[in-house]
N, C-alpha and C. Protein backbone atom coordinates (compact mmCIF):
# COMPACT_ATOMS: atom_id res chain seq x y z
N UNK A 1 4.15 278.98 120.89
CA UNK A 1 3.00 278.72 121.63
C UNK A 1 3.35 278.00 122.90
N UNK A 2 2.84 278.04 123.74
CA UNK A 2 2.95 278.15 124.92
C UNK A 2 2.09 276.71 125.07
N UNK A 3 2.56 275.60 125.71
CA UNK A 3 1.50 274.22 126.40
C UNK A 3 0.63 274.63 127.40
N UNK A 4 0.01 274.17 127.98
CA UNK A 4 -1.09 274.22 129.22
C UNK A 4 -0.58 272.87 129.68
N UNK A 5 -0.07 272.98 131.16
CA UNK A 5 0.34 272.12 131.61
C UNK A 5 -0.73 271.07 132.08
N UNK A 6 -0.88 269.68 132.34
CA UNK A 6 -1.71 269.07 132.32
C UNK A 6 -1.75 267.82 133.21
N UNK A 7 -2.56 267.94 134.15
CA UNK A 7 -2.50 266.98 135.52
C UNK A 7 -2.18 265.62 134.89
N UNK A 8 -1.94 264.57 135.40
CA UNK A 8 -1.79 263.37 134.88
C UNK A 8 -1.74 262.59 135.96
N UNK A 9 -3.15 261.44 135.73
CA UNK A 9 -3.74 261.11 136.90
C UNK A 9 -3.59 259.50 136.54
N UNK A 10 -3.37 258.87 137.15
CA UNK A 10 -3.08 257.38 136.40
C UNK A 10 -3.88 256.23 137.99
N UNK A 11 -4.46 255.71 137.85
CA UNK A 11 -5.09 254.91 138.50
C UNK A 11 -4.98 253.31 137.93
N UNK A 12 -4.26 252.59 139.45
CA UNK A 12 -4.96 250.96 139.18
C UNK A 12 -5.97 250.37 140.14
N UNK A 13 -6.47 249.68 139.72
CA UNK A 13 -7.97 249.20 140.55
C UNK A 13 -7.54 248.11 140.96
N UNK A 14 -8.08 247.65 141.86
CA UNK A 14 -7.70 246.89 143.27
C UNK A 14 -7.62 245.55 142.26
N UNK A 15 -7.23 244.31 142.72
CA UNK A 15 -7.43 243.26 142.48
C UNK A 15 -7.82 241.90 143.40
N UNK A 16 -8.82 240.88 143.37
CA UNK A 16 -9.19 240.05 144.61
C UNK A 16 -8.80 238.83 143.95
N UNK A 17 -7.88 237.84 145.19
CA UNK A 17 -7.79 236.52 144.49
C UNK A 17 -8.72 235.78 145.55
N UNK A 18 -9.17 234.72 144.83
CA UNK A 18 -9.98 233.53 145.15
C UNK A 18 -9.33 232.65 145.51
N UNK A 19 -8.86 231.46 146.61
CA UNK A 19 -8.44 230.43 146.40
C UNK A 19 -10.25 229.32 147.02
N UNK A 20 -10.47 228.20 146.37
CA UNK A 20 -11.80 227.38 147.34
C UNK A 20 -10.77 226.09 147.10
N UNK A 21 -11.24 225.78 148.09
CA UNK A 21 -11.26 224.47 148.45
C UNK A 21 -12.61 223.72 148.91
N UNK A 22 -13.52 222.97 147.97
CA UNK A 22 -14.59 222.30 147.92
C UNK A 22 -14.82 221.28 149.33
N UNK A 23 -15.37 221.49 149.90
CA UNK A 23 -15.99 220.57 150.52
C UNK A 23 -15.86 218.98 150.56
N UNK A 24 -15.58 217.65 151.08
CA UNK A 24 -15.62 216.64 151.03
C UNK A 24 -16.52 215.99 151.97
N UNK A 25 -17.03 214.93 151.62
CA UNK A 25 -17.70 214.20 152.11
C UNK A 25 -17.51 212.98 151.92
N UNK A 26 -16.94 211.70 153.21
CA UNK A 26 -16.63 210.56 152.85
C UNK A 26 -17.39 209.64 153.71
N UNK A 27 -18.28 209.14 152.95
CA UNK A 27 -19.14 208.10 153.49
C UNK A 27 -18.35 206.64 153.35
N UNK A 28 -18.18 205.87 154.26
CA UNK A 28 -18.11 204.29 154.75
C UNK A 28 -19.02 203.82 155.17
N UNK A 29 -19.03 202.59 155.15
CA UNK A 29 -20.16 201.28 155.60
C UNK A 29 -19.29 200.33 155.50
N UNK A 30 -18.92 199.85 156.90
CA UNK A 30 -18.57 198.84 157.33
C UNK A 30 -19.44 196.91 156.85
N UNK A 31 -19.21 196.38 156.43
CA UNK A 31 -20.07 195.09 155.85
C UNK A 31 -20.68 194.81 157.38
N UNK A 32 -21.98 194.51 156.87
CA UNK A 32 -22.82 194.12 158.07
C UNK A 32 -22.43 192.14 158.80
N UNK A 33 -22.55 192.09 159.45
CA UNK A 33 -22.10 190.70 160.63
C UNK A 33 -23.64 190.08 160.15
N UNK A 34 -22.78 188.96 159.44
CA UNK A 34 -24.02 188.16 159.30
C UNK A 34 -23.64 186.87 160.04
N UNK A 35 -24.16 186.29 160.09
CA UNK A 35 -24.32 184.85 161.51
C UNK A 35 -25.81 183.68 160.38
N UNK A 36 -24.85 182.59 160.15
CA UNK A 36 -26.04 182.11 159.16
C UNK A 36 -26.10 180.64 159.69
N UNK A 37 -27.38 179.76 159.82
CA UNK A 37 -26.82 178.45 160.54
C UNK A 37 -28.15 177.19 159.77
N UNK A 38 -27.30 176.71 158.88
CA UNK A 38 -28.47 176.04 157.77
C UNK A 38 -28.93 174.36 158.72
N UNK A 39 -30.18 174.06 158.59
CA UNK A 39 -30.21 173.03 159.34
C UNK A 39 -30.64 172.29 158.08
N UNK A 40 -29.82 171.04 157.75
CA UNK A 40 -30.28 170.41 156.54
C UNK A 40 -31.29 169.54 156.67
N UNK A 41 -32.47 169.52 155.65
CA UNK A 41 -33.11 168.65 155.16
C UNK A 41 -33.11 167.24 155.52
N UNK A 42 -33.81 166.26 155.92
CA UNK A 42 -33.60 165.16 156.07
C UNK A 42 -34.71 163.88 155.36
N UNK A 43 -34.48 162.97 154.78
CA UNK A 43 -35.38 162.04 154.43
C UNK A 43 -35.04 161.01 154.97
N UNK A 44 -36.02 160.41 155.91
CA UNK A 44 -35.93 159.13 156.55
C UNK A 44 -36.70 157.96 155.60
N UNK A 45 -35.80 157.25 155.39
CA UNK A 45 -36.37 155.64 154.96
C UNK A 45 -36.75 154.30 155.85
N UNK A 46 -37.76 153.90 155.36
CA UNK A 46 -38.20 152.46 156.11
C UNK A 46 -38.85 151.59 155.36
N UNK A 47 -38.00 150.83 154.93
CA UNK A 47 -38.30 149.61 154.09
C UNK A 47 -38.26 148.02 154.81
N UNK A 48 -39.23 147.07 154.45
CA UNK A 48 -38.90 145.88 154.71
C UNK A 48 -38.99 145.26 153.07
N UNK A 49 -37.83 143.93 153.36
CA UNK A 49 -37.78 143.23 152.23
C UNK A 49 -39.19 142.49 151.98
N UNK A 50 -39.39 142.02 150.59
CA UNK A 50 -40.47 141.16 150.03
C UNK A 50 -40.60 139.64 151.00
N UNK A 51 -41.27 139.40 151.74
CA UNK A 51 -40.73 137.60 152.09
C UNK A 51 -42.24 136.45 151.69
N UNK A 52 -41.62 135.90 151.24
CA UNK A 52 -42.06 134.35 150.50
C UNK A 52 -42.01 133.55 151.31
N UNK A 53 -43.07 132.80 152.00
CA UNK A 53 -43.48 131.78 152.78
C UNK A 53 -43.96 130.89 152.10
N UNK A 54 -43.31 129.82 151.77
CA UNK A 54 -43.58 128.22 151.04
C UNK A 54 -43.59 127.43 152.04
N UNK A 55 -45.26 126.55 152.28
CA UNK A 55 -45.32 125.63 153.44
C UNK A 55 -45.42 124.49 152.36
N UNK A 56 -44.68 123.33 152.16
CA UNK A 56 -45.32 122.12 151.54
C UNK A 56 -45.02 121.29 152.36
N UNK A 57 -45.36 121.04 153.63
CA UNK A 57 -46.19 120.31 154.30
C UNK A 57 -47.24 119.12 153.95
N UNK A 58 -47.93 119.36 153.22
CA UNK A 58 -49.14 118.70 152.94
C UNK A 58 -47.96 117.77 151.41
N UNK A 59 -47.48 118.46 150.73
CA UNK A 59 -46.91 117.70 149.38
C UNK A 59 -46.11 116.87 150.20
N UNK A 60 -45.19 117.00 150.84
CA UNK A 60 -44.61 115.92 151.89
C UNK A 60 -45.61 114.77 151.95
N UNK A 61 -46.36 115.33 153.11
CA UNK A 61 -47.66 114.30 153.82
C UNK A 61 -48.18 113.10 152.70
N UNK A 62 -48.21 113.77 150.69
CA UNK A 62 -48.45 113.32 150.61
C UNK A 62 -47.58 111.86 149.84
N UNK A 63 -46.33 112.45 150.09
CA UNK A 63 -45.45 110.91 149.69
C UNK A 63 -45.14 110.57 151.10
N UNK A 64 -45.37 110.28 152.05
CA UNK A 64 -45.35 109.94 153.63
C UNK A 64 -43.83 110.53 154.11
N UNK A 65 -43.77 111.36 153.92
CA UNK A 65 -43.05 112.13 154.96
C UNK A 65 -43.52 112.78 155.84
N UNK A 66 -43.97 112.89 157.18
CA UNK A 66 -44.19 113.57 157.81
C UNK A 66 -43.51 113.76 158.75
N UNK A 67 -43.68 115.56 159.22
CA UNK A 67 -42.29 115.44 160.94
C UNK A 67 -42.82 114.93 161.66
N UNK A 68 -42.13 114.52 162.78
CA UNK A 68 -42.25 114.00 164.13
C UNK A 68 -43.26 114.24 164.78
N UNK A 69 -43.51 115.95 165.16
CA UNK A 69 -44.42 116.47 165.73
C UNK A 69 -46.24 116.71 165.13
N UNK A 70 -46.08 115.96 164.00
CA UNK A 70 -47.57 115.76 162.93
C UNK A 70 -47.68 114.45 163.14
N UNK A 71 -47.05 113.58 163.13
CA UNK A 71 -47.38 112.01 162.98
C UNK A 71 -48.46 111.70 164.08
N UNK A 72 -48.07 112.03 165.39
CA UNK A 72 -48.99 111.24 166.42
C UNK A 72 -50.82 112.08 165.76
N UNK A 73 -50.15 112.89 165.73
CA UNK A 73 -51.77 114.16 165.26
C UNK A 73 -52.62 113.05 164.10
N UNK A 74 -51.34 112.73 163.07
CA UNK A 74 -52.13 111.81 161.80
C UNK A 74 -52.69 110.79 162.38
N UNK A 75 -51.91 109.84 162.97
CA UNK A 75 -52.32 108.47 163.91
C UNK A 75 -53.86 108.76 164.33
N UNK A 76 -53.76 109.53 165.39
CA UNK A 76 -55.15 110.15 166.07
C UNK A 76 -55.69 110.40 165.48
N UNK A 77 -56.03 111.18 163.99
CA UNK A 77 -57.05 111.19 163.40
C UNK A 77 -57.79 110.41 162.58
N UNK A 78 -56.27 109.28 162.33
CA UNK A 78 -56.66 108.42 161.24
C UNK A 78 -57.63 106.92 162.51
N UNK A 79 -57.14 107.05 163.87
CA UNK A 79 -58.31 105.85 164.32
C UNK A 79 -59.24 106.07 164.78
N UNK A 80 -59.52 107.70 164.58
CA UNK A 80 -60.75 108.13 165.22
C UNK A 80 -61.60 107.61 164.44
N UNK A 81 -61.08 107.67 163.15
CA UNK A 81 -61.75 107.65 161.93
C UNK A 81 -62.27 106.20 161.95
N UNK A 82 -61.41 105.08 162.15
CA UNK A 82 -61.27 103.85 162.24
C UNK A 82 -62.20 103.50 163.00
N UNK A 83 -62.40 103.92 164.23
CA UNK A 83 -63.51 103.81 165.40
C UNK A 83 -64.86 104.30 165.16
N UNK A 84 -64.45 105.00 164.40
CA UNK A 84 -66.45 105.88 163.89
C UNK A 84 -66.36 105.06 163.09
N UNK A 85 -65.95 104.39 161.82
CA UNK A 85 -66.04 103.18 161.17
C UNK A 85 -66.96 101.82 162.02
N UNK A 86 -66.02 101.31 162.61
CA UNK A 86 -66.11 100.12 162.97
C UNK A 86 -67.56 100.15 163.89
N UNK A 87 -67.82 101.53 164.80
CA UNK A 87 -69.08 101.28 165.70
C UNK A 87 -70.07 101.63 164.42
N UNK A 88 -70.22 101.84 163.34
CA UNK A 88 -71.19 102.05 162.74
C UNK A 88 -71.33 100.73 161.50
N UNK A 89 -70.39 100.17 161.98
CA UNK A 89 -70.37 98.47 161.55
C UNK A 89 -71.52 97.97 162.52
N UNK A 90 -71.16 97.90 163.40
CA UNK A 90 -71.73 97.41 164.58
C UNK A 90 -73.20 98.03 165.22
N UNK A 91 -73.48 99.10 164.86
CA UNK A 91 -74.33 99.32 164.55
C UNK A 91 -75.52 98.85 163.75
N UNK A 92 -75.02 98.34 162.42
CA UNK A 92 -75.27 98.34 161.40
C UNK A 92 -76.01 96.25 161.94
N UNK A 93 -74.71 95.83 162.11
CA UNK A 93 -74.83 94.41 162.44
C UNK A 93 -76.07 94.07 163.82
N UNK A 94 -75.83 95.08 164.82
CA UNK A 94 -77.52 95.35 165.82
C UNK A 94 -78.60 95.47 165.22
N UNK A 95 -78.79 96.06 164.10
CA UNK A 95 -80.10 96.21 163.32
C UNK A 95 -80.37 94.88 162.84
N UNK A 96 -79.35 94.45 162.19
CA UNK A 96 -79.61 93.56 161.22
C UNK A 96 -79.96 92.00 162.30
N UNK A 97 -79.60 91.82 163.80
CA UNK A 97 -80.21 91.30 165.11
C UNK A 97 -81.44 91.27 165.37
N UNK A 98 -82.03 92.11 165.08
CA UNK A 98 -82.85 93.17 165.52
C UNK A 98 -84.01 92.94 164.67
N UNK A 99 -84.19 92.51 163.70
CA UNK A 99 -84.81 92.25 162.66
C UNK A 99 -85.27 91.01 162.72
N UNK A 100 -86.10 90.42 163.69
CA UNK A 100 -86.01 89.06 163.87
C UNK A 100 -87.46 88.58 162.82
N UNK A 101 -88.01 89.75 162.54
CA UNK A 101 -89.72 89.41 161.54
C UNK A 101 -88.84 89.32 160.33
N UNK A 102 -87.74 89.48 159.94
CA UNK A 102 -87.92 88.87 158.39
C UNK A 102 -86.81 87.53 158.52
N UNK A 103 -86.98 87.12 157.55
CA UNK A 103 -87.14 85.33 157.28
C UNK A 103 -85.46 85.00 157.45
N UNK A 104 -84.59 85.32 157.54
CA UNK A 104 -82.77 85.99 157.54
C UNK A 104 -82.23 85.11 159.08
N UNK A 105 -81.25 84.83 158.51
CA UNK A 105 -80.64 84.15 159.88
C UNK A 105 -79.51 85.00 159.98
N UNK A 106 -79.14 85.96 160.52
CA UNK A 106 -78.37 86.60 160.56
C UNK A 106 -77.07 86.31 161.49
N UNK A 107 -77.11 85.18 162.31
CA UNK A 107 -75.86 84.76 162.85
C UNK A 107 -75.57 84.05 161.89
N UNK A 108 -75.87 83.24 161.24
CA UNK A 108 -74.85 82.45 160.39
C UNK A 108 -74.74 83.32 159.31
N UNK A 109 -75.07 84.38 158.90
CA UNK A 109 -74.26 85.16 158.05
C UNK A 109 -72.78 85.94 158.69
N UNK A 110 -73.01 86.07 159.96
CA UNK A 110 -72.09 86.88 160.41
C UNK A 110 -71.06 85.80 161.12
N UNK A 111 -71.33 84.59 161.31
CA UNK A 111 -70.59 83.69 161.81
C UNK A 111 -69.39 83.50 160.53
N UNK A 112 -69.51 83.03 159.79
CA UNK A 112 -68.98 83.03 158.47
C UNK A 112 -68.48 84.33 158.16
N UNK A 113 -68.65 85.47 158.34
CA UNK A 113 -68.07 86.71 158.04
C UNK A 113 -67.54 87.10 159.13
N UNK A 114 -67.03 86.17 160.40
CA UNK A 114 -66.49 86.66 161.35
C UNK A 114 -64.89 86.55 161.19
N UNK A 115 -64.29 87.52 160.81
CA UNK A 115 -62.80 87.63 160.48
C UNK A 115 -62.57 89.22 161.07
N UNK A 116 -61.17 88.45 161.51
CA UNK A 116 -60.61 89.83 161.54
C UNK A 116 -60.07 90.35 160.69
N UNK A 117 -60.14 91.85 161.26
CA UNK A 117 -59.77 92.91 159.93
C UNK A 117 -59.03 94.06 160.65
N UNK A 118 -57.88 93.88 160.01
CA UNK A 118 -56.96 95.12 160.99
C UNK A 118 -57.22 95.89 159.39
N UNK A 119 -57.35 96.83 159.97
CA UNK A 119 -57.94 98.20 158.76
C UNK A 119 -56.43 98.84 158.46
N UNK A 120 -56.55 99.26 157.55
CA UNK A 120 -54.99 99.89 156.90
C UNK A 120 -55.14 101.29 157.49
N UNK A 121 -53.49 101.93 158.20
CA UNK A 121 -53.52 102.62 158.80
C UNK A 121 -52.95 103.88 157.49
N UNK A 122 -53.57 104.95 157.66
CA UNK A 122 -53.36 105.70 156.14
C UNK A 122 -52.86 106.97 156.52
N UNK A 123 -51.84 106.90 157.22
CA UNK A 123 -51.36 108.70 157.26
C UNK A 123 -50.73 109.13 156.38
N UNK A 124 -50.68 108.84 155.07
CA UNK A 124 -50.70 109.77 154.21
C UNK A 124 -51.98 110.94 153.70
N UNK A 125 -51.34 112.23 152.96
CA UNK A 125 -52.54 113.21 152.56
C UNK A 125 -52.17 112.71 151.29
N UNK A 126 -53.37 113.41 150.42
CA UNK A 126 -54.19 113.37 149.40
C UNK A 126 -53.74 114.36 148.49
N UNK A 127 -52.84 113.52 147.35
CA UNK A 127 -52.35 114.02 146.39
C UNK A 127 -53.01 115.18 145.67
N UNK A 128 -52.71 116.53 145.54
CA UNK A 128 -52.89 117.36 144.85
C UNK A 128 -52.60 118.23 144.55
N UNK A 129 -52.33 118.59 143.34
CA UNK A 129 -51.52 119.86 142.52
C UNK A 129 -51.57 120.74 143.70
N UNK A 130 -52.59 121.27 144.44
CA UNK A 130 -52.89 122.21 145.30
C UNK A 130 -52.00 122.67 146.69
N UNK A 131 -50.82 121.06 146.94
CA UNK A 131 -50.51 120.84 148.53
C UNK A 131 -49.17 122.18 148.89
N UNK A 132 -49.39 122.37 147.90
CA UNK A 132 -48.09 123.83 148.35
C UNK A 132 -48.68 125.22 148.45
N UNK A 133 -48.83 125.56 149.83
CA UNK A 133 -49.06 127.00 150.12
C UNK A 133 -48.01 128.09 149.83
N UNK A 134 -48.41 128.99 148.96
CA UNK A 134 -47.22 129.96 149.02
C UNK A 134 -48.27 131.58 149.39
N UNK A 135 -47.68 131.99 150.27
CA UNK A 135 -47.83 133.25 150.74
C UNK A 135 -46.63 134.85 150.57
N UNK A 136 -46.82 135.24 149.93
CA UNK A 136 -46.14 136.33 149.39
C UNK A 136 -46.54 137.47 150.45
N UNK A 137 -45.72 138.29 150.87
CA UNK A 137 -45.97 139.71 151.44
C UNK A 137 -45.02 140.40 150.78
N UNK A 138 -45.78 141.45 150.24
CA UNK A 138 -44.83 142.47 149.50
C UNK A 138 -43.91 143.18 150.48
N UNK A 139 -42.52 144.35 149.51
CA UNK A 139 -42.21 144.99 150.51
C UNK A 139 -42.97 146.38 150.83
N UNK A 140 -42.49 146.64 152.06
CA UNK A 140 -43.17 148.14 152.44
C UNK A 140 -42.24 149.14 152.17
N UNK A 141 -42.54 150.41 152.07
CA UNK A 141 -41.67 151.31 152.29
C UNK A 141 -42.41 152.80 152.51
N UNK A 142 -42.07 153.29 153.39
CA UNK A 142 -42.24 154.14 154.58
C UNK A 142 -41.27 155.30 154.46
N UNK A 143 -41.74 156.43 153.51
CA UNK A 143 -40.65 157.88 153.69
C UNK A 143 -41.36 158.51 154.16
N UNK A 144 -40.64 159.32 155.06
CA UNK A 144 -40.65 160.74 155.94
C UNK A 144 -39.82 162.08 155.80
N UNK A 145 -39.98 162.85 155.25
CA UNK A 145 -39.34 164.48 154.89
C UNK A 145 -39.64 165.09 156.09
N UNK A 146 -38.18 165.59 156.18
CA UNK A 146 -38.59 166.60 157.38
C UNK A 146 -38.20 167.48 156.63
N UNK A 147 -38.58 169.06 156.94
CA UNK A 147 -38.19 169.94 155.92
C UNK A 147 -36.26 170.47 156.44
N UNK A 148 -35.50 171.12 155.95
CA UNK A 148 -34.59 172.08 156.62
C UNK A 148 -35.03 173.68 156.50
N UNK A 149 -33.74 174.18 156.75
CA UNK A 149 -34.56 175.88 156.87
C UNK A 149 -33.00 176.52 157.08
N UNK A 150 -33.26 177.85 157.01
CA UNK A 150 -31.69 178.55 157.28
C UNK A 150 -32.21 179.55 158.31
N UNK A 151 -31.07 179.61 159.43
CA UNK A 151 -31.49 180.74 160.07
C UNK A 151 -30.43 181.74 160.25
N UNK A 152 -30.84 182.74 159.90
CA UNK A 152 -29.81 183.86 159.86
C UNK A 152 -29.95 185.01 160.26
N UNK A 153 -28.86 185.67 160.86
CA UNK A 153 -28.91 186.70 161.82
C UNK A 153 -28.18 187.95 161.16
N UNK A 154 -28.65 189.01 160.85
CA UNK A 154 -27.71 189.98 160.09
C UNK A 154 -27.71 191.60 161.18
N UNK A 155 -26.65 191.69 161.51
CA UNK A 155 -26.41 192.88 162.12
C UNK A 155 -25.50 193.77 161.40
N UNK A 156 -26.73 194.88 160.91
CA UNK A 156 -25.68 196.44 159.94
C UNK A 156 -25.02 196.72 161.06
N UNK A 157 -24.14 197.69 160.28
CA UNK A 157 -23.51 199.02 161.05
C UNK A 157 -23.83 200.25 160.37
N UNK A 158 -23.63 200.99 161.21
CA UNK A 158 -24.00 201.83 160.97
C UNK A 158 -23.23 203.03 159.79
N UNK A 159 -23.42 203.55 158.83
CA UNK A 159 -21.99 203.75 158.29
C UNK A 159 -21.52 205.05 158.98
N UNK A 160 -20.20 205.67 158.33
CA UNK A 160 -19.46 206.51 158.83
C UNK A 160 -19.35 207.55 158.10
N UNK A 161 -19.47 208.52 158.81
CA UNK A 161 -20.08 209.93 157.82
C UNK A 161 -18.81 210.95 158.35
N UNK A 162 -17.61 211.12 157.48
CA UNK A 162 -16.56 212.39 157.72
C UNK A 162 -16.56 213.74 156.85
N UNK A 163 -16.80 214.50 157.26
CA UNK A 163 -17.40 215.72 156.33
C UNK A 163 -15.98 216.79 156.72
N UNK A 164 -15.70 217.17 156.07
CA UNK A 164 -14.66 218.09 155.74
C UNK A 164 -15.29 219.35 155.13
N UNK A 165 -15.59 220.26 155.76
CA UNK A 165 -15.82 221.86 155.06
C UNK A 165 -15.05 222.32 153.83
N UNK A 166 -15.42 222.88 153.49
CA UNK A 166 -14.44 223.75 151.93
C UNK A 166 -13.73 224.91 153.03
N UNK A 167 -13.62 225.69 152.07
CA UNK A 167 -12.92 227.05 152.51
C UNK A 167 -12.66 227.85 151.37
N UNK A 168 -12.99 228.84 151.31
CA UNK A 168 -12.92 229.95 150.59
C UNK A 168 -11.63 231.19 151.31
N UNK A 169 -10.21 231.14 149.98
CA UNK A 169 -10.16 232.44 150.53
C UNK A 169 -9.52 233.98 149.95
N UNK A 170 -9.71 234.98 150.42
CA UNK A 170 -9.89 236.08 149.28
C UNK A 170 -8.88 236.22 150.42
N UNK A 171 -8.40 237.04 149.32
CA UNK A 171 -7.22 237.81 149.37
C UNK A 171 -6.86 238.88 148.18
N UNK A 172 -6.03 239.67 148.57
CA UNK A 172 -5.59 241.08 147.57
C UNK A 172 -4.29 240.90 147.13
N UNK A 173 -4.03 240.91 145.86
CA UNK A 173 -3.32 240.64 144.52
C UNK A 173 -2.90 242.48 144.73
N UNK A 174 -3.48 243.07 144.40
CA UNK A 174 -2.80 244.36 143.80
C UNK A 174 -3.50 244.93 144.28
N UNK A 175 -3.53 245.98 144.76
CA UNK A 175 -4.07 247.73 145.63
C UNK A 175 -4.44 248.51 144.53
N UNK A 176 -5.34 248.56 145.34
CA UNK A 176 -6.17 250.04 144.31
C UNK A 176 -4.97 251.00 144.03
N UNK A 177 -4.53 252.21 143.53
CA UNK A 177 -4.01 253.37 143.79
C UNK A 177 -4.17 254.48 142.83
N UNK A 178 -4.32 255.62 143.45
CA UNK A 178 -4.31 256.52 142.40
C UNK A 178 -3.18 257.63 142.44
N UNK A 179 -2.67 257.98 141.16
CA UNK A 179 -0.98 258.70 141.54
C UNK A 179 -1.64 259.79 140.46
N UNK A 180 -1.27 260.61 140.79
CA UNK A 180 -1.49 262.50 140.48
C UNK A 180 0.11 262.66 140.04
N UNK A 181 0.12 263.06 138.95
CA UNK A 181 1.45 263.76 138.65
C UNK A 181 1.03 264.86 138.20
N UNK A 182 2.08 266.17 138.70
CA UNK A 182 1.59 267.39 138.81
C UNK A 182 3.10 267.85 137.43
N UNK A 183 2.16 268.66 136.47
CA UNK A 183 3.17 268.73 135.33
C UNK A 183 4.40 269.52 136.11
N UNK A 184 5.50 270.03 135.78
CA UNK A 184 6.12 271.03 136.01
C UNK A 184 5.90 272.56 135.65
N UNK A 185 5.82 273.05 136.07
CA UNK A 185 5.89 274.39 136.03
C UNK A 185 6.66 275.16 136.02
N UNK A 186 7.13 276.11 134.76
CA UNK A 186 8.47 276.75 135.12
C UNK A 186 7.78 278.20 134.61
N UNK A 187 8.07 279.25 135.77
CA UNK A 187 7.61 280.50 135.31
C UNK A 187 8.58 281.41 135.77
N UNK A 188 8.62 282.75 134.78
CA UNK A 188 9.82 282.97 135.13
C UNK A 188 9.33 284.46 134.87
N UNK A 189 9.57 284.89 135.62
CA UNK A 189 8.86 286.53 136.06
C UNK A 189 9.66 287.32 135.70
């Protein structure tokens, strides 16, 4: 028997390569400039101390001590005193002159009571629990707050934006082809 010769057709199909390269994107931000300037707080104080004023003056005066500059003052008051005394003696002794309707001999009472009398001079004061002044003033105190505060200045930047594209790329690996082989033929006439 005899073959039938038989084309023989053999085909390869193309092939595509891919290479990508993705895209990048690189964002920066530089730190922003800050500028900061604190003004501190302050509390002011104002105090005075407690002070105690003790005058015993008068407790002196009254065991006879007195200063220099009080004595003549005591003197003077003490013969004013002496003098309003004595004219109201005398006074007293005009009336009793004066009175000539009742039955009284009044010079020879006063003749006989005519003495002198030097009056006791008394600049001392007058004993009493009381002769010491004391005056107390408390202390003061006087605060003032001032407030503080911060002041601050902030300058961004802006950030930095570098973008890099991808890339895609095709390319051919292997070629299509198609190959025909033609059987042989042998005929022989």
């Amino acid at each position: 028997m005899s073959s039938i010769p038989q084309l023989h057709i053999s085909q390869t199909y193309a092939r595509v390569g891919i290479q990508t390269t993705p895209a990048k994107v690189e964002i920066r931000q530089p730190q922003a400039a800050i500028e900061m300037h604190q003004e501190p707080a302050k509390l002011e104080i104002e105090h005075s101390y407690p002070q105690v004023e003790i005058d015993s003056r008068k407790a002196w005066g009254a065991l006879g001590f007195v200063s220099f500059p009080d004595f003549p003052d005591r003197i003077y008051d003490r013969l004013n005193q002496i003098f309003l005394n004595n004219l109201a003696k005398k006074a007293e002794e005009g009336d009793r002159l004066a009175a000539i309707h009742q039955q009284e001999d009044p010079f020879a009472e006063m003749a006989t009571d005519l003495s002198i009398e030097l009056p006791e001079l008394d600049y001392f004061d007058t004993p009493s629990y009381d002769n010491v002044d004391i005056n107390v003033k408390p202390a003061t105190l006087h605060l003032n707050w001032i407030k503080g505060g911060v002041d601050s200045r902030v300058q961004p930047n802006k950030p930095e934006i570098n973008y890099m594209p991808g890339k895609v790329d095709v390319y051919l690996t292997q070629r299509n082809s198609l190959e025909i082989t033609l059987p042989k033929i042998e005929q022989r006439i």
